[in-house]
Protein backbone atom coordinates (compact mmCIF):
# COMPACT_ATOMS: atom_id res chain seq x y z
CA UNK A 1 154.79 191.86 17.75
CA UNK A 2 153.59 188.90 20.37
CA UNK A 3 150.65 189.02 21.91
CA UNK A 4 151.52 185.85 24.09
CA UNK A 5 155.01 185.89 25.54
CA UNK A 6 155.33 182.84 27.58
CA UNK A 7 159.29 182.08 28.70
CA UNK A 8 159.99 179.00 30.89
CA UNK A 9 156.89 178.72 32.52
CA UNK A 10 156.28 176.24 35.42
CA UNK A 11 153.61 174.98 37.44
CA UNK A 12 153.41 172.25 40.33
CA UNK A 13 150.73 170.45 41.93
CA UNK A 14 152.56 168.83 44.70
CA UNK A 15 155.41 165.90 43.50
CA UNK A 16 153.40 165.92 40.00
CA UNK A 17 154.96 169.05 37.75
CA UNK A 18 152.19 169.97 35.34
CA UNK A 19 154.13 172.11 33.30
CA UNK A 20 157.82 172.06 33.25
CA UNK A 21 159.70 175.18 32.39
CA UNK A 22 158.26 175.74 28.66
CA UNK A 23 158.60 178.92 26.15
CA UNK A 24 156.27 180.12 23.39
CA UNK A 25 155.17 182.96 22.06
CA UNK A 26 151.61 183.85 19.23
CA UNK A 27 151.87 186.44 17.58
CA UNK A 28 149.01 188.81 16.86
CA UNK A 29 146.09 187.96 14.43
CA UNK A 30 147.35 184.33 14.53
CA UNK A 31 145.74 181.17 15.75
CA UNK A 32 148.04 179.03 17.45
CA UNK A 33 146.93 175.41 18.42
CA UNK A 34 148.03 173.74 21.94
CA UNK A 35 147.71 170.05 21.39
CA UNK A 36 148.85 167.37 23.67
CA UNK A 37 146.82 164.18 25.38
CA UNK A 38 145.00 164.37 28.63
CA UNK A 39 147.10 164.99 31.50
CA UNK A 40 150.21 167.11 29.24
CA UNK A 41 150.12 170.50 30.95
CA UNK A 42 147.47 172.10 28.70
CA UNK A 43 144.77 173.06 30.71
CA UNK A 44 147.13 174.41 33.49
CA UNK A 45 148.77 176.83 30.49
CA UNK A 46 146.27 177.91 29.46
CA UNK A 47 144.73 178.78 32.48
CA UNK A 48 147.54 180.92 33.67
CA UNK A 49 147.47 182.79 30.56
CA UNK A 50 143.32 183.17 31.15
CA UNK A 51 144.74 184.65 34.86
CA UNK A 52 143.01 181.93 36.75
CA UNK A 53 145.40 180.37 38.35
CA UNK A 54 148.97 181.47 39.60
CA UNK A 55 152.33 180.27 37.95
CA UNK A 56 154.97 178.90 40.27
CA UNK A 57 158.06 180.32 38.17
CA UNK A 58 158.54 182.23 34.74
CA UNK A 59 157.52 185.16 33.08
CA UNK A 60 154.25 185.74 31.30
CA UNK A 61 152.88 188.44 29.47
CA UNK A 62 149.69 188.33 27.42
CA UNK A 63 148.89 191.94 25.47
CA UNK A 64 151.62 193.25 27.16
CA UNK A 65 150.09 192.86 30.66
CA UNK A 66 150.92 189.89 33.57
CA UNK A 67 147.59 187.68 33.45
CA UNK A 68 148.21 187.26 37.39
CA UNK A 69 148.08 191.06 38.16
CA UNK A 70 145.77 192.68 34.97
CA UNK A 71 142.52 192.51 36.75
CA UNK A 72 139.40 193.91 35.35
CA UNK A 73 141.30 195.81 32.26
CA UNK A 74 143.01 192.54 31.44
CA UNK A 75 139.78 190.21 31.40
CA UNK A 76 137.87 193.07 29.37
CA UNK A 77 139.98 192.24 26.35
CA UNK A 78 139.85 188.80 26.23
CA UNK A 79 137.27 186.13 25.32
CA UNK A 80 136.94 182.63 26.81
CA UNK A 81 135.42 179.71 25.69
CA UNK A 82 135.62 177.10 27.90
CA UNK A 83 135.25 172.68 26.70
CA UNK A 84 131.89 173.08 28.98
CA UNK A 85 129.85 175.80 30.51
CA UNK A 86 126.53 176.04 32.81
CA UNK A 87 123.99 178.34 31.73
CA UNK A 88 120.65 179.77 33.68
CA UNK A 89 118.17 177.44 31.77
CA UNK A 90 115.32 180.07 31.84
CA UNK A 91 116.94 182.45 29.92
CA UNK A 92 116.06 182.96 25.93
CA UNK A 93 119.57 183.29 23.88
CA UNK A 94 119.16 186.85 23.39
CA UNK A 95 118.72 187.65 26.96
CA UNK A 96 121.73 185.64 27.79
CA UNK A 97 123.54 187.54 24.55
CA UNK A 98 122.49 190.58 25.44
CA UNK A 99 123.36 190.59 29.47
CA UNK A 100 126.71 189.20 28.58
CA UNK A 101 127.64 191.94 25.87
CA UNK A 102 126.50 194.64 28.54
CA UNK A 103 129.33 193.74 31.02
CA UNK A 104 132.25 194.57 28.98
CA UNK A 105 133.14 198.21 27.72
CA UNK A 106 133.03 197.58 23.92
CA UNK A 107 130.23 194.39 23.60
CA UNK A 108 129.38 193.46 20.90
CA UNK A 109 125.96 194.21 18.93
CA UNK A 110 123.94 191.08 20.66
CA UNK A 111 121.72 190.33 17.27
CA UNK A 112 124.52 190.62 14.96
CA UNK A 113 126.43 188.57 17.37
CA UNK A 114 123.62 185.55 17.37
CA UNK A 115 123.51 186.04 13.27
CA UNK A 116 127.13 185.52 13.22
CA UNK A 117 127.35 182.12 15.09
CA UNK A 118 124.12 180.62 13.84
CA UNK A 119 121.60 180.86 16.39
CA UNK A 120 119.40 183.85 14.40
CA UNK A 121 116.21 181.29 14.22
CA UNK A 122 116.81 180.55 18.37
CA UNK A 123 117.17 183.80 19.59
CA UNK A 124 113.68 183.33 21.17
CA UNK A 125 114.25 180.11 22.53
CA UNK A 126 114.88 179.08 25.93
CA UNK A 127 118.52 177.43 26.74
CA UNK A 128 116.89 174.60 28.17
CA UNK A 129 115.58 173.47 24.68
CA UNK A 130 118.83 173.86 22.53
CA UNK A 131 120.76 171.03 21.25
CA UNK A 132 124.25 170.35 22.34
CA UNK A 133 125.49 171.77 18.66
CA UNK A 134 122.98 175.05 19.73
CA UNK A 135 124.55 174.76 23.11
CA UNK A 136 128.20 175.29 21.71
CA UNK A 137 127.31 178.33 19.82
CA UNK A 138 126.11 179.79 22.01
CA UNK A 139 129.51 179.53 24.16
CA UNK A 140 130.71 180.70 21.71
CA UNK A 141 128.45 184.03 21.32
CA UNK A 142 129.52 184.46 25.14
CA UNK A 143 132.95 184.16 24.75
CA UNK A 144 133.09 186.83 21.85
CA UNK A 145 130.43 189.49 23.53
CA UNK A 146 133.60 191.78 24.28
CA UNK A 147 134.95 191.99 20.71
CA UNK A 148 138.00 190.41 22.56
CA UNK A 149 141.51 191.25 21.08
CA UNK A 150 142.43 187.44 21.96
CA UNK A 151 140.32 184.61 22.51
CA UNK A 152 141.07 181.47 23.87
CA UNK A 153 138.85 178.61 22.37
CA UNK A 154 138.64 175.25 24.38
CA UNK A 155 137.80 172.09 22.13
CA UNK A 156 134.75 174.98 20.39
CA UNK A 157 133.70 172.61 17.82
CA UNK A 158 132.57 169.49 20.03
CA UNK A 159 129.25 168.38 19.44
CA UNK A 160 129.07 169.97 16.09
CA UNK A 161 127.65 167.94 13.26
CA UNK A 162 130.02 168.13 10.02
CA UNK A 163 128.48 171.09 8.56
CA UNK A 164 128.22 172.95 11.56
CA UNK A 165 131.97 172.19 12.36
CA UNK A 166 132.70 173.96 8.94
CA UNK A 167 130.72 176.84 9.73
CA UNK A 168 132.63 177.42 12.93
CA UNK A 169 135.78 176.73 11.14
CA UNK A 170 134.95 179.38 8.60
CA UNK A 171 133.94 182.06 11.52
CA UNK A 172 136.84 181.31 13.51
CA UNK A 173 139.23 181.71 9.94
CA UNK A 174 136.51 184.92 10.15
CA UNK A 175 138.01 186.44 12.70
CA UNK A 176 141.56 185.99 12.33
CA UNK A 177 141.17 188.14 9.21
CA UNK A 178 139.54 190.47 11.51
CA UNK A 179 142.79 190.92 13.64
CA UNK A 180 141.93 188.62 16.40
CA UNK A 181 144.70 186.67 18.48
CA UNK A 182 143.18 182.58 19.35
CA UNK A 183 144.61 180.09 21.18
CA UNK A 184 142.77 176.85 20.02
CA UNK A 185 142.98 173.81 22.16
CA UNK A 186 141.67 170.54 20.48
CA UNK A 187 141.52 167.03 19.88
CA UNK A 188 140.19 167.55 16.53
CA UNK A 189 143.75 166.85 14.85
CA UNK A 190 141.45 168.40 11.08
CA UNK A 191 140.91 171.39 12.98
CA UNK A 192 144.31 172.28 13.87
CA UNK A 193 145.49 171.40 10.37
CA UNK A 194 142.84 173.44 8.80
CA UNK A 195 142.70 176.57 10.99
CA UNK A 196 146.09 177.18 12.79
CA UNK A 197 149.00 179.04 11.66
CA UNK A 198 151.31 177.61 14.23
CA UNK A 199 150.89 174.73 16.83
CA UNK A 200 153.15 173.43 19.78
CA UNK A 201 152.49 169.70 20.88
CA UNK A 202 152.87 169.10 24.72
CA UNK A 203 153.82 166.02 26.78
CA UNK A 204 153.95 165.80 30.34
CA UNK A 205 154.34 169.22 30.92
CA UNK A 206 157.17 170.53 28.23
CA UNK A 207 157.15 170.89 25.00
CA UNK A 208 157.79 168.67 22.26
CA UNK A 209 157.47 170.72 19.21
CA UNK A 210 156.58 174.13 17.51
CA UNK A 211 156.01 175.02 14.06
CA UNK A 212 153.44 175.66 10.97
CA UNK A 213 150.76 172.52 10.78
CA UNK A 214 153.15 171.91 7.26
CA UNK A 215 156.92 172.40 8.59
CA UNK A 216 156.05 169.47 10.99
CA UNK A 217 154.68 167.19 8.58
CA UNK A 218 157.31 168.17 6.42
CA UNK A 219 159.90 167.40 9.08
CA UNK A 220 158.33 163.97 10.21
CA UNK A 221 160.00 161.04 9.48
CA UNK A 222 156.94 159.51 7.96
CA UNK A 223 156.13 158.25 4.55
CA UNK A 224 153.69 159.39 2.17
CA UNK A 225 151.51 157.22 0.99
CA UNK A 226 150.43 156.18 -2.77
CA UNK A 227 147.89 154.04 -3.10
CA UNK A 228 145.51 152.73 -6.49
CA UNK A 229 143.93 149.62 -7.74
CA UNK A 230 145.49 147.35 -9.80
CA UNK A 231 144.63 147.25 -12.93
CA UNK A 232 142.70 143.94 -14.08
CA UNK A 233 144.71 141.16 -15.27
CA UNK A 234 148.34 143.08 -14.00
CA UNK A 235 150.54 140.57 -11.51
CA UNK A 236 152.12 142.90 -8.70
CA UNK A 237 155.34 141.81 -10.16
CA UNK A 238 154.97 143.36 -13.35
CA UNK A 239 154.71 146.86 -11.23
CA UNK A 240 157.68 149.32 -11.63
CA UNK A 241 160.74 149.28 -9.37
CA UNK A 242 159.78 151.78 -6.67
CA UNK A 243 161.71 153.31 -3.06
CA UNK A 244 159.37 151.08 -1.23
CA UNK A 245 157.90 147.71 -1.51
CA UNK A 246 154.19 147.71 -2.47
CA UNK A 247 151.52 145.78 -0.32
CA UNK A 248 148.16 144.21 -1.94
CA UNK A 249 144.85 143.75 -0.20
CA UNK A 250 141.69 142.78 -2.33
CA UNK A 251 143.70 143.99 -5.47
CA UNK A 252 144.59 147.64 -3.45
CA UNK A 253 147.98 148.54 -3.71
CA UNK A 254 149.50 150.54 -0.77
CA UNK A 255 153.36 152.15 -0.83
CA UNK A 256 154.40 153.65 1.98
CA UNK A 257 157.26 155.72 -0.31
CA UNK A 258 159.99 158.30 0.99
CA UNK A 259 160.25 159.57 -2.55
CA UNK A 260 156.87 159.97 -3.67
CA UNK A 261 157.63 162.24 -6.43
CA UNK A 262 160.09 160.09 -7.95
CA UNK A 263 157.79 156.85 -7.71
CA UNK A 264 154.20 159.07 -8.88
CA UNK A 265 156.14 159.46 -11.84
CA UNK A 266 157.48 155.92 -12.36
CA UNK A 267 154.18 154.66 -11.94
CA UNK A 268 152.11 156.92 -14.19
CA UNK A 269 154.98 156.68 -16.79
CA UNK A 270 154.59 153.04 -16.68
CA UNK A 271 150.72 153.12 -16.76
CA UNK A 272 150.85 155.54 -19.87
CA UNK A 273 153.51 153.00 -21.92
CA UNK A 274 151.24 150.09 -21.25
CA UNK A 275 147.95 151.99 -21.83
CA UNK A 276 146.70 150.93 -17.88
CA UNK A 277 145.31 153.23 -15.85
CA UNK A 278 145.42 153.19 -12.36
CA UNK A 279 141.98 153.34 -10.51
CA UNK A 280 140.99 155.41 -7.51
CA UNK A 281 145.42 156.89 -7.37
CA UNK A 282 145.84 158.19 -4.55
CA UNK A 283 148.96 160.56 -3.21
CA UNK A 284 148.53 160.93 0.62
CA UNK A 285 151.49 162.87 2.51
CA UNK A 286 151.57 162.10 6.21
CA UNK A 287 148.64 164.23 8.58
CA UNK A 288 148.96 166.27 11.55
CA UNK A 289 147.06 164.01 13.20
CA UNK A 290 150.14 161.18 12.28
CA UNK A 291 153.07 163.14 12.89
CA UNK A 292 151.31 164.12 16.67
CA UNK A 293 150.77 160.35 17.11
CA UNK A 294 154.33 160.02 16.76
CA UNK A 295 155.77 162.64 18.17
CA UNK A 296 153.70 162.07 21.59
CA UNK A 297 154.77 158.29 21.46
CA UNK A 298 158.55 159.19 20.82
CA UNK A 299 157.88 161.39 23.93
CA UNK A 300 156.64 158.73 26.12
CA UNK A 301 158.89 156.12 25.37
């Protein structure tokens, strides 16, 4: 069953059509990524499907209610967290926890709730001294004080130092297993990879593809990359016959190969008859962050 139905959804803002008939659907307990540059229709989707703004045509349902009409019912079972949010400064994180979890029917236990994203040793502490890392988790407190049954995270890990990033990650994976619905929005190409189930790249306002992180780089017309030192006192020329032509810098070979299984195993053959081995080997299939590169360029041109 779908939690998000969206079918050919469009949205103008005078001559300039922000988003331009598209379909999608997530289904429920998934996360499903919405990636596109600035300017593709994103924040206008995802805003209709929040019920903040109107659609111009389509059809929309989002836990099988109409964002535009569900009202107070509707916005009690979701969760928001926006790219940026203002907080009253004076508050102490468990005062803002603990007012937030009081307006929905079902909030959330407000200490277990600041345990859960990190913020147990600030609970006492004033917003005004938190760190923009401290900041984001606590938007991210806010935006799950309903226990929502979908929650729609905007860009949730910026600011975050590495191991904080992975800590988020690891909640937001958390809650999936939980049963919770997310929409992720990000520029964070890792993130997507790592977390979603699904994404759907946008580009001026449609949409340019759908699919599991994998079936699009699988799909790509991209080449995997192998990569190793040469070994000392080996000419490139003596270097088996592979699908691709092999480039040298400082000794570092690079192959950009459409066959890498066939040429991993032609070179570590010929490294085991001539007793080489082959430093720092490397076996690199194309990234979601390179097949969206490509796919929103091929859209532009």
């Amino acid at each position: 069953m779908a939690t998000i139905e969206v079918r050919d959804l469009a949205r103008a803002y005078g001559p300039v059509q922000a988003v331009d008939g598209i379909s999608f659907s997530v289904g429920d307990g998934e996360i499903f990524a919405l990636l596109g540059p600035n300017g593709a229709g994103k924040t206008t989707t995802v805003e209709i499907l929040e019920g903040y703004r109107t659609r111009d045509t389509g059809a929309v349902s989002v836990l099988g209610m109409d964002p535009a009409t569900g009202g107070s019912a509707y916005r009690a079972r979701i969760g928001v967290v926006l790219q940026s949010a203002g907080f009253e400064e004076e508050f102490t994180v468990r005062e803002l926890v603990r007012l937030q979890t009081r307006l929905y029917p079902r909030g959330h236990d407000p200490d277990e709730l600041i345990t859960l994203v990190g913020l147990a040793g600030k609970s006492r502490s004033r917003v005004k001294h938190l760190s923009g890392g401290q900041r984001r988790r606590l938007d991210l407190a806010l935006g799950l004080a309903g226990a929502p049954e979908l929650l729609f995270l905007d860009e949730p890990t910026t600011g975050f130092d590495p191991a904080a990033r992975h800590h988020a990650w690891q909640l937001i994976t958390g809650l999936r297993e939980l049963g919770t619905t997310i929409l992720l929005t990000t520029h964070y190409l890792e993130e997507a990879q790592r977390l979603a189930d699904r994404v759907a790249v946008m580009r001026d306002g449609r949409l340019i593809a759908v699919g599991a992180p994998e079936q699009l780089r699988a799909g790509s017309d991209l080449p995997t990359v192998i990569g190793f030192d040469l070994p000392p006192g080996v000419p490139v020329a003596d270097l088996p016959l592979l699908s691709a032509a092999p480039s040298v810098t400082h000794r570092r070979i690079r192959v950009e190969s459409r066959d890498p299984q066939s040429d991993t195993w032609r070179l570590t053959g010929w490294a085991r008859d001539h007793g080489l081995d082959l430093p720092d080997l490397m076996v690199a299939p194309p990234t979601l962050e390179e097949v969206y590169l490509a796919l929103t360029e091929e859209a532009a041109r």
